[in-house]
N, C-alpha and C. Protein backbone atom coordinates (compact mmCIF):
# COMPACT_ATOMS: atom_id res chain seq x y z
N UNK A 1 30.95 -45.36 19.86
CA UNK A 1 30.88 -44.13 19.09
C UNK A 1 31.20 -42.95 20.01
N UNK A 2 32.21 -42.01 19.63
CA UNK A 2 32.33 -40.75 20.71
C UNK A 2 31.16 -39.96 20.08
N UNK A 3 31.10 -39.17 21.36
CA UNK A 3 29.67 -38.36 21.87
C UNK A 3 30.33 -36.98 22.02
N UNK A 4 29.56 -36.38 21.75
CA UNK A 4 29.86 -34.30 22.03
C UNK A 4 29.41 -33.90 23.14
N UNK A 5 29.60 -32.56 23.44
CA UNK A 5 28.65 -32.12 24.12
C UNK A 5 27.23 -32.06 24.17
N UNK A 6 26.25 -31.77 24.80
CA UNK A 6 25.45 -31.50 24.73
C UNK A 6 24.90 -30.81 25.28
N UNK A 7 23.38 -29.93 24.42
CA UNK A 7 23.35 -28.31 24.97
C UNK A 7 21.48 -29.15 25.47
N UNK A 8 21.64 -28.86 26.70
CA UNK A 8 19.45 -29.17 27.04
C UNK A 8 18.85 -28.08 26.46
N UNK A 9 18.69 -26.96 25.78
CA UNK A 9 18.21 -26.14 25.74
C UNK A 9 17.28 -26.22 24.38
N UNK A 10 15.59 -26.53 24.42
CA UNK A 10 15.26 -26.28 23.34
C UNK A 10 15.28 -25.08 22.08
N UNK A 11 15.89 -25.17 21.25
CA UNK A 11 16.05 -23.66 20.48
C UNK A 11 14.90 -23.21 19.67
N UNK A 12 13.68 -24.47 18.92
CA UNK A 12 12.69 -24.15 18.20
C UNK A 12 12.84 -24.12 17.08
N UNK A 13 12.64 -23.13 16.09
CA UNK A 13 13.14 -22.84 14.56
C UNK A 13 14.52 -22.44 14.80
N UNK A 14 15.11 -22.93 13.80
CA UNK A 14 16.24 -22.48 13.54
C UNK A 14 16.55 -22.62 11.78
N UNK A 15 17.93 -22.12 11.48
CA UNK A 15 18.50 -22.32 10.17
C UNK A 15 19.78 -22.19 10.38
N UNK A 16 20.42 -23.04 9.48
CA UNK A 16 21.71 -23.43 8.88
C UNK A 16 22.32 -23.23 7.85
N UNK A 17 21.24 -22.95 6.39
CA UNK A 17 21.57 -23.48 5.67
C UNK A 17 20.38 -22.72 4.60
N UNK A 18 20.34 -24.02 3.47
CA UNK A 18 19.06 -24.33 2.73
C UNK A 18 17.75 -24.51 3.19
N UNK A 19 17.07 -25.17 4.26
CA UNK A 19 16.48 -25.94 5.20
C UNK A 19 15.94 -25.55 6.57
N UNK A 20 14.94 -24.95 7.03
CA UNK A 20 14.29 -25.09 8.16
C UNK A 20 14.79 -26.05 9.22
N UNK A 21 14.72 -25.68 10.46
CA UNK A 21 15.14 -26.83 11.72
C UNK A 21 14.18 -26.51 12.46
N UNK A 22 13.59 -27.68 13.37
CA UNK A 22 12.85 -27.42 14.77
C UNK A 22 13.46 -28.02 16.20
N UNK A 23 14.30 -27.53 16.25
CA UNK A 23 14.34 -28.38 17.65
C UNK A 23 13.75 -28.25 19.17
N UNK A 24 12.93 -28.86 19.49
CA UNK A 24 12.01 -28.67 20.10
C UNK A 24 12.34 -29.36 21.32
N UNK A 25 13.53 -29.96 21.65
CA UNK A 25 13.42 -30.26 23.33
C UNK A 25 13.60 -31.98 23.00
N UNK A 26 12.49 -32.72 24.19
CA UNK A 26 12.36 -34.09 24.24
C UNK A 26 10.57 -33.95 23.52
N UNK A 27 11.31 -33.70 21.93
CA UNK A 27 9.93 -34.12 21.03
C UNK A 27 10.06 -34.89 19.91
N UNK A 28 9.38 -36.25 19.04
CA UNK A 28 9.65 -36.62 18.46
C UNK A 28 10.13 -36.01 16.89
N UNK A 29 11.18 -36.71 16.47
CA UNK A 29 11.63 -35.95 15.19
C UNK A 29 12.06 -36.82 14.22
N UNK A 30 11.57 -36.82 12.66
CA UNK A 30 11.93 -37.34 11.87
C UNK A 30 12.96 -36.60 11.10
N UNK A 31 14.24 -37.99 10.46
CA UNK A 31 15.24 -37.13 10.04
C UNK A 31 15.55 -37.66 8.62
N UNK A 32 16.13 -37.09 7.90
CA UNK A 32 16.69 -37.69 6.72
C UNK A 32 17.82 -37.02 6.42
N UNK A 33 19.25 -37.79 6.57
CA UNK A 33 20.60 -37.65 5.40
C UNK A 33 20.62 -38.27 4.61
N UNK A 34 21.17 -37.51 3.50
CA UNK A 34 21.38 -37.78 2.43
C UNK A 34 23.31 -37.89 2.11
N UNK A 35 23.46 -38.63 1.04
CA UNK A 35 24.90 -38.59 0.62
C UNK A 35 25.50 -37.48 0.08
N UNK A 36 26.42 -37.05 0.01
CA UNK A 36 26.98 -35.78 -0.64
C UNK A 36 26.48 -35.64 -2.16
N UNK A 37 26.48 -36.24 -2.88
CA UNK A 37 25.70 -36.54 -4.48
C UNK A 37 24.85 -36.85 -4.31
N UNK A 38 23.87 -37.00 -3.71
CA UNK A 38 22.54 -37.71 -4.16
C UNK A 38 21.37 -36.90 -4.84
N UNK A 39 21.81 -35.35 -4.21
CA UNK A 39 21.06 -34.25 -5.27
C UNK A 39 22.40 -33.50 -5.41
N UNK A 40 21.95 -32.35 -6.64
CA UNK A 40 22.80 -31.73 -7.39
C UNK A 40 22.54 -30.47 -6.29
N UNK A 41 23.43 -29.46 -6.05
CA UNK A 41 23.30 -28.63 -5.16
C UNK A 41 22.14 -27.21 -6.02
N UNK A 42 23.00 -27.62 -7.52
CA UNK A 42 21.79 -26.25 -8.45
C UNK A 42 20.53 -26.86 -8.57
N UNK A 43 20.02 -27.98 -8.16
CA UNK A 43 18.20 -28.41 -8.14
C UNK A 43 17.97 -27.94 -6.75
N UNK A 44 18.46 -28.32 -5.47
CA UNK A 44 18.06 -27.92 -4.34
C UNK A 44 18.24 -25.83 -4.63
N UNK A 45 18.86 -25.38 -4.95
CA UNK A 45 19.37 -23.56 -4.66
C UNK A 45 17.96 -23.11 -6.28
N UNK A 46 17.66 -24.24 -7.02
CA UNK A 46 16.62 -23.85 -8.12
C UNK A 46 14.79 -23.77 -7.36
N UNK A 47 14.94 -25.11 -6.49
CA UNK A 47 13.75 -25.14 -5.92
C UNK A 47 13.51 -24.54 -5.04
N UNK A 48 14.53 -24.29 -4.14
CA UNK A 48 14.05 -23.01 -2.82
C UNK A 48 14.25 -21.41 -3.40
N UNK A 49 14.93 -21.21 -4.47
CA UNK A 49 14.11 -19.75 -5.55
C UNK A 49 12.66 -20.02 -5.75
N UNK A 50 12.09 -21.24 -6.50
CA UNK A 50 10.97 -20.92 -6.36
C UNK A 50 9.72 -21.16 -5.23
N UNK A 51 10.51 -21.81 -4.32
CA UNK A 51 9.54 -21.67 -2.66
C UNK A 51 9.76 -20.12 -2.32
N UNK A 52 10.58 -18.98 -2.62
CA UNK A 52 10.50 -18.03 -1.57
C UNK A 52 9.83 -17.31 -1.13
N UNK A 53 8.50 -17.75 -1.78
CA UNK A 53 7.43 -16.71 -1.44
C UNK A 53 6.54 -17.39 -0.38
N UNK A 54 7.25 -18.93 0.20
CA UNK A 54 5.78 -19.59 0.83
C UNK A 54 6.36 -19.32 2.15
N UNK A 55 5.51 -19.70 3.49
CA UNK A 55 5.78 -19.41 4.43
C UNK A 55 6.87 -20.93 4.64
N UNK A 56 7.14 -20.70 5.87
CA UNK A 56 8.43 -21.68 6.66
C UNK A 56 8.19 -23.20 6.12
N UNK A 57 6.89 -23.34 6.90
CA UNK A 57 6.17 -24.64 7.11
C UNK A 57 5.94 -24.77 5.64
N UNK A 58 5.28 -24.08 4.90
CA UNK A 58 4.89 -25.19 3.95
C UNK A 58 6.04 -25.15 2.69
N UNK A 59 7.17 -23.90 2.55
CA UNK A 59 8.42 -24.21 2.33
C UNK A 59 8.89 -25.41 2.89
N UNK A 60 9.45 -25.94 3.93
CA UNK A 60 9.60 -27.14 4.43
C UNK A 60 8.45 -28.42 3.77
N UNK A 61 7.68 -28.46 3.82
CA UNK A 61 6.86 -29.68 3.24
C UNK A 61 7.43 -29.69 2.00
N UNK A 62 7.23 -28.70 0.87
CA UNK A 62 7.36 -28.86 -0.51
C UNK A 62 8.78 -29.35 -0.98
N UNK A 63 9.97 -28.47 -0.06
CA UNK A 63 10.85 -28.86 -0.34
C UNK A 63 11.25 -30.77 -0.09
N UNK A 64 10.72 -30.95 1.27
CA UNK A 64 11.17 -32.34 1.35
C UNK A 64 10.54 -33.51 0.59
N UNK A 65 9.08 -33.05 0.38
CA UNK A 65 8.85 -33.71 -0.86
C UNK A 65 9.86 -34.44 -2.12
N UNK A 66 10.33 -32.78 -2.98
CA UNK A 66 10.63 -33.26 -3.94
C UNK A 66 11.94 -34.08 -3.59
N UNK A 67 13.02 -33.63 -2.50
CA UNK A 67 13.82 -34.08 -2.21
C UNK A 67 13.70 -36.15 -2.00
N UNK A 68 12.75 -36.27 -1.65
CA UNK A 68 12.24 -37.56 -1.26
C UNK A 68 12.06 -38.04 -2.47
N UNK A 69 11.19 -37.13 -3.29
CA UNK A 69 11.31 -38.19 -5.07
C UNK A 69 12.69 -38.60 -5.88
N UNK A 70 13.38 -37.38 -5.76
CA UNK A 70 14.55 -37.19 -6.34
C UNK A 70 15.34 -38.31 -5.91
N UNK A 71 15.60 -38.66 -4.35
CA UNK A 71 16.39 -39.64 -3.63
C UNK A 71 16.34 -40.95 -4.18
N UNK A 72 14.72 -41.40 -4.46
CA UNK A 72 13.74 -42.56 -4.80
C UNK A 72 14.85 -42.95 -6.04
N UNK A 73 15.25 -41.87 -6.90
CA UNK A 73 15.62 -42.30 -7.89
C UNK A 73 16.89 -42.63 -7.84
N UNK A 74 17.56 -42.91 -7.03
CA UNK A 74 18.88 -43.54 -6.66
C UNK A 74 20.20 -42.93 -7.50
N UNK A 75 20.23 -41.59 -7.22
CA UNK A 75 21.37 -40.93 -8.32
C UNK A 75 22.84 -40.87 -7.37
N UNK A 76 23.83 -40.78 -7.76
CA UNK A 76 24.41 -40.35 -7.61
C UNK A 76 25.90 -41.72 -6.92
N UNK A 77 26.75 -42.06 -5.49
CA UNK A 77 27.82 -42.97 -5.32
C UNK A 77 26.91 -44.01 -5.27
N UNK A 78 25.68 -43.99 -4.31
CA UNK A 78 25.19 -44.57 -3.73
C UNK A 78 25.55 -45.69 -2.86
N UNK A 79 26.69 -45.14 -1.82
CA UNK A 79 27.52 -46.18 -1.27
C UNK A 79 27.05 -46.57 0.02
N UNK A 80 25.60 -46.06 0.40
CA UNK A 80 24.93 -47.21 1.37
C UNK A 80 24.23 -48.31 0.40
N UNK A 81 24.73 -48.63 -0.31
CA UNK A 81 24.44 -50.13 -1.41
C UNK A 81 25.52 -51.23 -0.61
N UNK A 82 26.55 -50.79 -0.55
CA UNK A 82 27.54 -51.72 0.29
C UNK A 82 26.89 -51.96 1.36
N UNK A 83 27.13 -53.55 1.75
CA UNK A 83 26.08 -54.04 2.99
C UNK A 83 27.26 -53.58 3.75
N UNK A 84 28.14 -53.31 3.89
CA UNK A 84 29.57 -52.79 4.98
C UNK A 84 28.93 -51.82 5.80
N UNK A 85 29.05 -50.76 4.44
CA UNK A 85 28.63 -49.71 5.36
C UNK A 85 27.15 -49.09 5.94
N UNK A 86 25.94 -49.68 5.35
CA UNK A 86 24.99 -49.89 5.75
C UNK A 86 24.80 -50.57 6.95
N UNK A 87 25.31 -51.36 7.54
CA UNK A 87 25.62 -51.68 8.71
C UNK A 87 26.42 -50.84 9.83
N UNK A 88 27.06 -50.36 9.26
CA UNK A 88 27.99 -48.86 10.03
C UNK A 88 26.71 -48.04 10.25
N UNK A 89 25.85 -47.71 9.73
CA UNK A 89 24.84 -46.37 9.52
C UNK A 89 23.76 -47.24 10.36
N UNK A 90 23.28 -48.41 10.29
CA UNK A 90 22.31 -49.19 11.04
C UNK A 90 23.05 -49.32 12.46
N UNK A 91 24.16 -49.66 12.41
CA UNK A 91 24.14 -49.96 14.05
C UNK A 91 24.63 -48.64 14.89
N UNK A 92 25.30 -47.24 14.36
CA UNK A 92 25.27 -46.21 14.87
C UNK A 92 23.74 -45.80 15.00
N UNK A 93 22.63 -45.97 14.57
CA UNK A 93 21.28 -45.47 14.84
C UNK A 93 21.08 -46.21 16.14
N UNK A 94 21.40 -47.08 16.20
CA UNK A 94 20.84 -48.52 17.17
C UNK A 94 21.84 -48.43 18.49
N UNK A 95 22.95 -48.00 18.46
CA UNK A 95 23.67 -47.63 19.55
C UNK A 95 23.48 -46.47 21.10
N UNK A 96 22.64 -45.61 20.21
CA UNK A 96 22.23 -44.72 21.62
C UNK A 96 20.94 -44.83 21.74
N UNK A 97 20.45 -45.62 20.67
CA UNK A 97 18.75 -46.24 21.37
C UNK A 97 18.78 -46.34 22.91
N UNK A 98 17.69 -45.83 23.84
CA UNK A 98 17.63 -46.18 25.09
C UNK A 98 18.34 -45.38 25.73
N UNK A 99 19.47 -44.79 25.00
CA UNK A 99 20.42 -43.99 26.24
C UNK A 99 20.26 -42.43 26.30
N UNK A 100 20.48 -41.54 24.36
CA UNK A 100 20.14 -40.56 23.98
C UNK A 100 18.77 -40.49 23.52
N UNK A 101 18.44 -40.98 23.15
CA UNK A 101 16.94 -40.89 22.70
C UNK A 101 16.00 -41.93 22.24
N UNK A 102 14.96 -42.61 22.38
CA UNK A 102 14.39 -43.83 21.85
C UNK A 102 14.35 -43.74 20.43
N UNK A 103 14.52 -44.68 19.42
CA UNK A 103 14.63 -44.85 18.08
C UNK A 103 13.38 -45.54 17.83
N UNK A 104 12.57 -44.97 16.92
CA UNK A 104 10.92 -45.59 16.50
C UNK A 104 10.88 -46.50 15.23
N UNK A 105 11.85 -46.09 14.65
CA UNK A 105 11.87 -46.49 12.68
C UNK A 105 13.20 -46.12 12.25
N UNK A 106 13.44 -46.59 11.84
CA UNK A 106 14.72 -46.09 10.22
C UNK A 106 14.40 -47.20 8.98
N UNK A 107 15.62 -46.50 8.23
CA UNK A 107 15.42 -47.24 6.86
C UNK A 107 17.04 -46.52 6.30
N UNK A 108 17.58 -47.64 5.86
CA UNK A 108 18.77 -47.07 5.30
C UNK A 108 18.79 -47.44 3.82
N UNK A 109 18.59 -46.67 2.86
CA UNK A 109 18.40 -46.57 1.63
C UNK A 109 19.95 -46.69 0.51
N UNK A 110 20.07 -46.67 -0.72
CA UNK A 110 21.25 -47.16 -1.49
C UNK A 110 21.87 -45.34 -0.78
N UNK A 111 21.30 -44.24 -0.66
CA UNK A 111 21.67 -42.85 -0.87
C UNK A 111 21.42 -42.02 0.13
N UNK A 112 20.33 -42.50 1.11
CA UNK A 112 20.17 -41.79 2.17
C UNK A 112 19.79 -42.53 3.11
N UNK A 113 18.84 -42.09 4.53
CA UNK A 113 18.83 -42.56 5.68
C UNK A 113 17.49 -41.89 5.98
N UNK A 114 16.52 -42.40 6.99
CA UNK A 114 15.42 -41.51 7.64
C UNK A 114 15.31 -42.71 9.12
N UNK A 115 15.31 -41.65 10.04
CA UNK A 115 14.89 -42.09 10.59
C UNK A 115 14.19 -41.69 11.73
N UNK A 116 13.50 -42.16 13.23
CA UNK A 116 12.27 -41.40 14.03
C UNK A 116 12.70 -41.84 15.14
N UNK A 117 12.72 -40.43 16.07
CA UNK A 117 13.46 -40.48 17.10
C UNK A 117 12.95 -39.61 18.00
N UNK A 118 12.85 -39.61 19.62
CA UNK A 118 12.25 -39.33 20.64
C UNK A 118 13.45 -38.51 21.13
N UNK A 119 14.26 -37.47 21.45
CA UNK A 119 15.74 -37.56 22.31
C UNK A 119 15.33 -37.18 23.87
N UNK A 120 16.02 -37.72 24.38
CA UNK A 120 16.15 -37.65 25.85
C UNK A 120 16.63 -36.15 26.64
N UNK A 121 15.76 -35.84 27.59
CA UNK A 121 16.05 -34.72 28.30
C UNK A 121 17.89 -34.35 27.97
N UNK A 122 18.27 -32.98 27.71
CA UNK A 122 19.58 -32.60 27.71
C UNK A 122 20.11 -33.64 26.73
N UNK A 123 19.60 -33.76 25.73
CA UNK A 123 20.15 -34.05 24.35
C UNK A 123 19.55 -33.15 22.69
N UNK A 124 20.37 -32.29 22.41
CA UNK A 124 19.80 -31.67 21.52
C UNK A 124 19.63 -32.41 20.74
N UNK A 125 18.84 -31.78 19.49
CA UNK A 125 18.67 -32.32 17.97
C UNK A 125 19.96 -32.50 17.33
N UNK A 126 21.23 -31.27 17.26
CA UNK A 126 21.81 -30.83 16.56
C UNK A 126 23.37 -31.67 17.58
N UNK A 127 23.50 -32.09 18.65
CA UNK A 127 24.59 -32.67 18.77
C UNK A 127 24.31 -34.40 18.48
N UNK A 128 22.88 -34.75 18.67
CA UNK A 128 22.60 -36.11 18.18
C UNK A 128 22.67 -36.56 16.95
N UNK A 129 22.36 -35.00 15.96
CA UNK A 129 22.61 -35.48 14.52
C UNK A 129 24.45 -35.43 14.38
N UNK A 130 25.07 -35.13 14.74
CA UNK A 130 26.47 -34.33 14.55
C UNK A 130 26.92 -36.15 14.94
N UNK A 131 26.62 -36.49 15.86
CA UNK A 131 27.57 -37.48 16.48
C UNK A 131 27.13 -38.66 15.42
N UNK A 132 26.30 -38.93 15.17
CA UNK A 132 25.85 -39.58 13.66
C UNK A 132 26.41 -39.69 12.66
N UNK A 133 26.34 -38.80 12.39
CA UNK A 133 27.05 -38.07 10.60
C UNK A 133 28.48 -37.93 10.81
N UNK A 134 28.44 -37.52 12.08
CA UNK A 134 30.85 -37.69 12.35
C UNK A 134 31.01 -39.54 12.36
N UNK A 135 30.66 -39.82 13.04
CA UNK A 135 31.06 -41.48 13.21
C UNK A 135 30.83 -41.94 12.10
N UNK A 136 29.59 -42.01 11.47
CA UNK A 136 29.12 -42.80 10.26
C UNK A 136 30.62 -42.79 8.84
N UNK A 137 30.53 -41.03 8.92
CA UNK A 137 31.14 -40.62 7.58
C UNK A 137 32.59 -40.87 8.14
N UNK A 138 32.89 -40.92 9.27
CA UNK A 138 34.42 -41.13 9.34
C UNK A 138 34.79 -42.88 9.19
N UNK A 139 34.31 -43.73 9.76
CA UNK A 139 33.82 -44.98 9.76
C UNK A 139 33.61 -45.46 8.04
N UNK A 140 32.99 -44.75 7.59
CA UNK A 140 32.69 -45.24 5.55
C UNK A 140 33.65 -44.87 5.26
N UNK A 141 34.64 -43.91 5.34
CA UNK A 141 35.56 -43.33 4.56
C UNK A 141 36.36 -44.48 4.74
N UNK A 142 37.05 -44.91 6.24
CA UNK A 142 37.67 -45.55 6.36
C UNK A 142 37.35 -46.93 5.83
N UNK A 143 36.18 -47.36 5.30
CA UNK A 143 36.10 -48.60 4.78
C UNK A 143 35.96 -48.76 3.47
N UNK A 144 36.09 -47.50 2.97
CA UNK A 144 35.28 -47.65 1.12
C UNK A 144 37.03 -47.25 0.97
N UNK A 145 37.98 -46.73 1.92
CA UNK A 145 39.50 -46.29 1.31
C UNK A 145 39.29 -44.88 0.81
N UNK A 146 38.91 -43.58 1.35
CA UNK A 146 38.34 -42.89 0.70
C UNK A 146 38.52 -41.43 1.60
N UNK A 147 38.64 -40.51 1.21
CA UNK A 147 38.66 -38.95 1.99
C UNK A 147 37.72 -38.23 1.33
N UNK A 148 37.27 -37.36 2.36
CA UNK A 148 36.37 -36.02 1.89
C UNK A 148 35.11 -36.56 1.92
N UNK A 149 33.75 -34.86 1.41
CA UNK A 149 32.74 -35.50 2.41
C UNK A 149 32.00 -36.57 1.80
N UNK A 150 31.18 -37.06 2.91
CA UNK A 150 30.38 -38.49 2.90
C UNK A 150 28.87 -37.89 2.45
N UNK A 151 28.10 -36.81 3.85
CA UNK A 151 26.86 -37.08 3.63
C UNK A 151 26.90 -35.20 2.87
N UNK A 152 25.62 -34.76 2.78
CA UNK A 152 25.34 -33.34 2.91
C UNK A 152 25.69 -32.87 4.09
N UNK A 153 25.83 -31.82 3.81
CA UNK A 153 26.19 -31.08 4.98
C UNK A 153 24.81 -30.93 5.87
N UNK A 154 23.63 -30.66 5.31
CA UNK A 154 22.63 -30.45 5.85
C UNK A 154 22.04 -31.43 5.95
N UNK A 155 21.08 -32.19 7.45
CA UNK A 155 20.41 -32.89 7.30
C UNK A 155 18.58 -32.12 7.24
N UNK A 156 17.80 -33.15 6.96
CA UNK A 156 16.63 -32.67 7.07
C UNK A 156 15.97 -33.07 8.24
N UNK A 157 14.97 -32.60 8.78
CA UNK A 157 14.34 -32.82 10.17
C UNK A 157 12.92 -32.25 10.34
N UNK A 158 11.90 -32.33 11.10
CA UNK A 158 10.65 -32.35 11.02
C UNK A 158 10.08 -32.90 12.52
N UNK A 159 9.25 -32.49 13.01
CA UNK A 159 8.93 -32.53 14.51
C UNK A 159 7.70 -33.56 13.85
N UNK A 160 7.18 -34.03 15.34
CA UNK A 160 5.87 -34.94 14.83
C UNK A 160 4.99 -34.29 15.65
N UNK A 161 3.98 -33.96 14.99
CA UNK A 161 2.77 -33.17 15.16
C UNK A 161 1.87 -34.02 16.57
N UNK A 162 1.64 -35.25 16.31
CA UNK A 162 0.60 -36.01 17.03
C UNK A 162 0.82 -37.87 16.82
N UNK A 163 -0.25 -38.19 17.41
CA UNK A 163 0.23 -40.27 17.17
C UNK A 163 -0.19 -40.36 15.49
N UNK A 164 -1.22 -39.69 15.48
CA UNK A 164 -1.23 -39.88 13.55
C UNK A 164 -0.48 -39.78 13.02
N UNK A 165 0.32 -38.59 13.39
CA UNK A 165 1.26 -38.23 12.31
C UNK A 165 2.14 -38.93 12.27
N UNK A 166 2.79 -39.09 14.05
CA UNK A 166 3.97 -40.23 14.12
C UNK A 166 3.45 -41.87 13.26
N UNK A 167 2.32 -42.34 13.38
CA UNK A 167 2.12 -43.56 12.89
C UNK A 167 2.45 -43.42 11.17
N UNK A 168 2.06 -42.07 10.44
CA UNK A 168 2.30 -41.83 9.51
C UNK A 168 3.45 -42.18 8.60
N UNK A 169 4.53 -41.50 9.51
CA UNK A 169 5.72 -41.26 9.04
C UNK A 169 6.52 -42.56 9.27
N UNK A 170 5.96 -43.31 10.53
CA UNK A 170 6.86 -44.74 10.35
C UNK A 170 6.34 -45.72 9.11
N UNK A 171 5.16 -45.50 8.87
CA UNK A 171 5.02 -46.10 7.53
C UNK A 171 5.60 -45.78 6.64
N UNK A 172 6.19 -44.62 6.32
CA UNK A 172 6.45 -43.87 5.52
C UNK A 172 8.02 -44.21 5.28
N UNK A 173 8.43 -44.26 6.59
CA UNK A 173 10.22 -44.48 6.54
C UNK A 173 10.20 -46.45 6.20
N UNK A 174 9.33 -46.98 6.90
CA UNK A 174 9.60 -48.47 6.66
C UNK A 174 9.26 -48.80 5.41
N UNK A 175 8.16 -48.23 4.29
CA UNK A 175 7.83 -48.66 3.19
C UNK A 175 8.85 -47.85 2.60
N UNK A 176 9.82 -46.88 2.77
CA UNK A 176 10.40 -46.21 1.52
C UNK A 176 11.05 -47.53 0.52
N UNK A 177 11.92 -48.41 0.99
CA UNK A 177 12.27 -49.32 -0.07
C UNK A 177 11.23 -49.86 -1.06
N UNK A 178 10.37 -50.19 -0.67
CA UNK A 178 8.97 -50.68 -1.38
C UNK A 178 8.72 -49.40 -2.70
N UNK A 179 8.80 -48.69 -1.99
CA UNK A 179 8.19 -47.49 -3.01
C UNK A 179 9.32 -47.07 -3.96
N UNK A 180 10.57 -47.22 -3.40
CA UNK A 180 11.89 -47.14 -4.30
C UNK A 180 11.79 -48.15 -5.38
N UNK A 181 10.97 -49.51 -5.07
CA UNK A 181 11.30 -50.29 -5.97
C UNK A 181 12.34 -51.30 -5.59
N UNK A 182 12.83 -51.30 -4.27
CA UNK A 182 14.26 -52.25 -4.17
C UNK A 182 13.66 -53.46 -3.57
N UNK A 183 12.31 -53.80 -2.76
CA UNK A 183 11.53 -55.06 -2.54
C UNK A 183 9.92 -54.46 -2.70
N UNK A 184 9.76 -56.04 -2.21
CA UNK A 184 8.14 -55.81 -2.21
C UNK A 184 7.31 -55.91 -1.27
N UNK A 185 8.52 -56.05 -0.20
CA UNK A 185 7.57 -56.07 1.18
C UNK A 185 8.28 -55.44 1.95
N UNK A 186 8.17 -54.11 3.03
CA UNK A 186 8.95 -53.86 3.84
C UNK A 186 9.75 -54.80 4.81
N UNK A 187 9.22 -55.05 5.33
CA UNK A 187 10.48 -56.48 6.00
C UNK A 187 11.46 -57.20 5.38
N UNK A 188 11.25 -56.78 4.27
CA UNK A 188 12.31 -57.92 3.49
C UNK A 188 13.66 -56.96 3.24
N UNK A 189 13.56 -55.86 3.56
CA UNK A 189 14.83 -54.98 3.54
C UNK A 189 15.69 -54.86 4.16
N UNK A 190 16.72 -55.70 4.48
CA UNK A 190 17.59 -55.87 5.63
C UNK A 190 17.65 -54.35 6.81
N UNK A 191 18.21 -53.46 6.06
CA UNK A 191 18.17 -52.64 6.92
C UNK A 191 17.70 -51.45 7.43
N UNK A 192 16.56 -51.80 7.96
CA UNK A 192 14.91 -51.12 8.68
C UNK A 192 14.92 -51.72 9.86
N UNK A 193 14.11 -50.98 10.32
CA UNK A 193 13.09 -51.49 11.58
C UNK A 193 12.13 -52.40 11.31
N UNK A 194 11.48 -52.28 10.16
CA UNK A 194 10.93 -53.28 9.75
C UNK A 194 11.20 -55.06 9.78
N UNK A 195 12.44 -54.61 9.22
CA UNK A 195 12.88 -56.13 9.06
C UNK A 195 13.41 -56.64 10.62
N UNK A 196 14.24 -55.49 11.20
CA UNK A 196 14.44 -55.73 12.55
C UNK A 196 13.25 -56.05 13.62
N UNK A 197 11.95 -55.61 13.19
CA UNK A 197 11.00 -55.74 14.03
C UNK A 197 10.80 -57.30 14.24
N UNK A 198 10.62 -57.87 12.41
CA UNK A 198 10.28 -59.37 12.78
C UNK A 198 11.47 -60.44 12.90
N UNK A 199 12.43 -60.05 13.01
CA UNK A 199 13.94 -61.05 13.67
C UNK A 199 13.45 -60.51 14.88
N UNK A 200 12.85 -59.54 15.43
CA UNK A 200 13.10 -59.84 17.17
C UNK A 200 11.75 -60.99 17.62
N UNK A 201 11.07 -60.95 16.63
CA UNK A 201 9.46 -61.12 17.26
C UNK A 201 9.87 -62.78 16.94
N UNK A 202 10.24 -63.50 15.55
CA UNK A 202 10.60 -64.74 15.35
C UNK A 202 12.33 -65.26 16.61
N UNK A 203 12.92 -64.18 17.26
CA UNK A 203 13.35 -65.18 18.12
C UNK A 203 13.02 -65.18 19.43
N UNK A 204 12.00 -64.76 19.48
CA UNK A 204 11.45 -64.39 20.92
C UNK A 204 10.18 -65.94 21.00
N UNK A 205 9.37 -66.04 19.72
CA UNK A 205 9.43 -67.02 19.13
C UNK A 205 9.33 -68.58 19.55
C-alpha cells in the first residue's frame, strides 16, 4: 500500500467538515467509514441542525449514535458484502499493524468499517486515515469495474478515554455484526478481529 507523508504533530480538535476530530498524538482512536450511500447527506445536514445548540463532545456522541443505527440498517451499494473487497478493506487495516500504529479491533460491515487503533509516534490520525480510504477506494473501484467516490468523504473518529472505555468499544466494534443481525456470534463473522482472534489461537493450537 503507498504511504503519504506524515505530519508528528498532535493537532487536538479539529474540523473538516460535518464532524468533530481529535487527534491527539500516539493515543488510542476509534474510527468508522462509511460508504458514499450509506446515509443520505440531507439526514446527516438535518441532524447536526438539530445538535447546534449542544456542546462539541456531546454533539459528537449524539451524532455518532444515530449514524451507527442508521448504518445497522444496511441502506444503500453495500459493496463491502462482496467477500473481494472486504478483504481489500481487512487486509489494508492489517498491513501497517505493528509498523504505523497497533490495530486492537475492526469489523468490516456490508456498508461501513470501525475500527481501534493506537498510531505510532510521527504518524498522524489524518495521513493514516487518508492512506486507508486512498488504497481501499482505489483498489474496490478497480475490482467492482467502477469510477467515482467509494467511501464518505468524512470519516468518524473518537479518542479513548481510559481501559474501560477502550474494552468498551472493542466490544462494541466486534459485536456490531451480531447486533446488525448478520450472525449470532461475533466470531463467526469472517471479517473482524474477532473471528481473526480465534484462527490465530486454534492454529497456535
Amino acid at each position: 500500500m503507498k504511504d503519504i507523508e506524515n505530519n508528528s504533530t498532535p493537532v487536538g480538535w479539529y474540523g473538516r467538515g460535518y464532524l468533530p476530530h481529535f487527534d491527539g498524538g500516539s493515543i488510542t482512536q476509534f474510527f468508522t467509514f462509511r460508504l458514499f450511500d450509506s446515509l443520505p447527506q440531507s439526514i446527516l445536514d438535518s441532524w447536526r441542525e438539530q445538535l447546534e445548540h449542544c456542546g462539541q463532545h456531546e454533539m459528537e456522541v449524539v451524532l455518532q449514535r444515530r449514524i451507527e443505527k442508521y448504518l445497522d440498517q444496511n441502506y444503500g451499494s453495500c459493496f463491502l458484502r462482496d467477500v473481494r473487497v472486504a478483504q481489500i478493506v481487512q487486509d489494508s487495516l492489517i498491513h501497517f499493524d505493528h509498523k504505523r500504529y497497533n490495530l486492537h479491533a475492526w469489523v468490516v460491515m456490508p456498508n461501513h468499517i470501525h475500527f481501534l487503533i493506537t498510531p505510532f509516534e510521527g504518524n498522524s490520525l489524518e495521513s493514516i486515515a487518508h492512506s486507508i480510504r486512498s488504497f481501499t477506494a482505489h483498489e474496490a473501484n478497480k475490482l467492482l469495474n467502477r469510477r467515482g467516490q467509494f467511501w464518505m468523504h468524512e470519516p468518524f473518529d473518537r479518542y479513548i478515554r481510559d481501559a474501560d472505555h477502550f474494552e468498551t468499544v472493542v466490544a462494541y466494534i466486534e459485536n456490531n455484526p451480531v447486533k446488525a443481525r448478520l450472525c449470532k456470534n461475533a466470531n463467526e463473522w469472517k471479517f473482524s478481529s474477532a473471528y481473526w482472534r480465534i484462527q490465530m489461537i486454534e492454529e497456535e493450537s
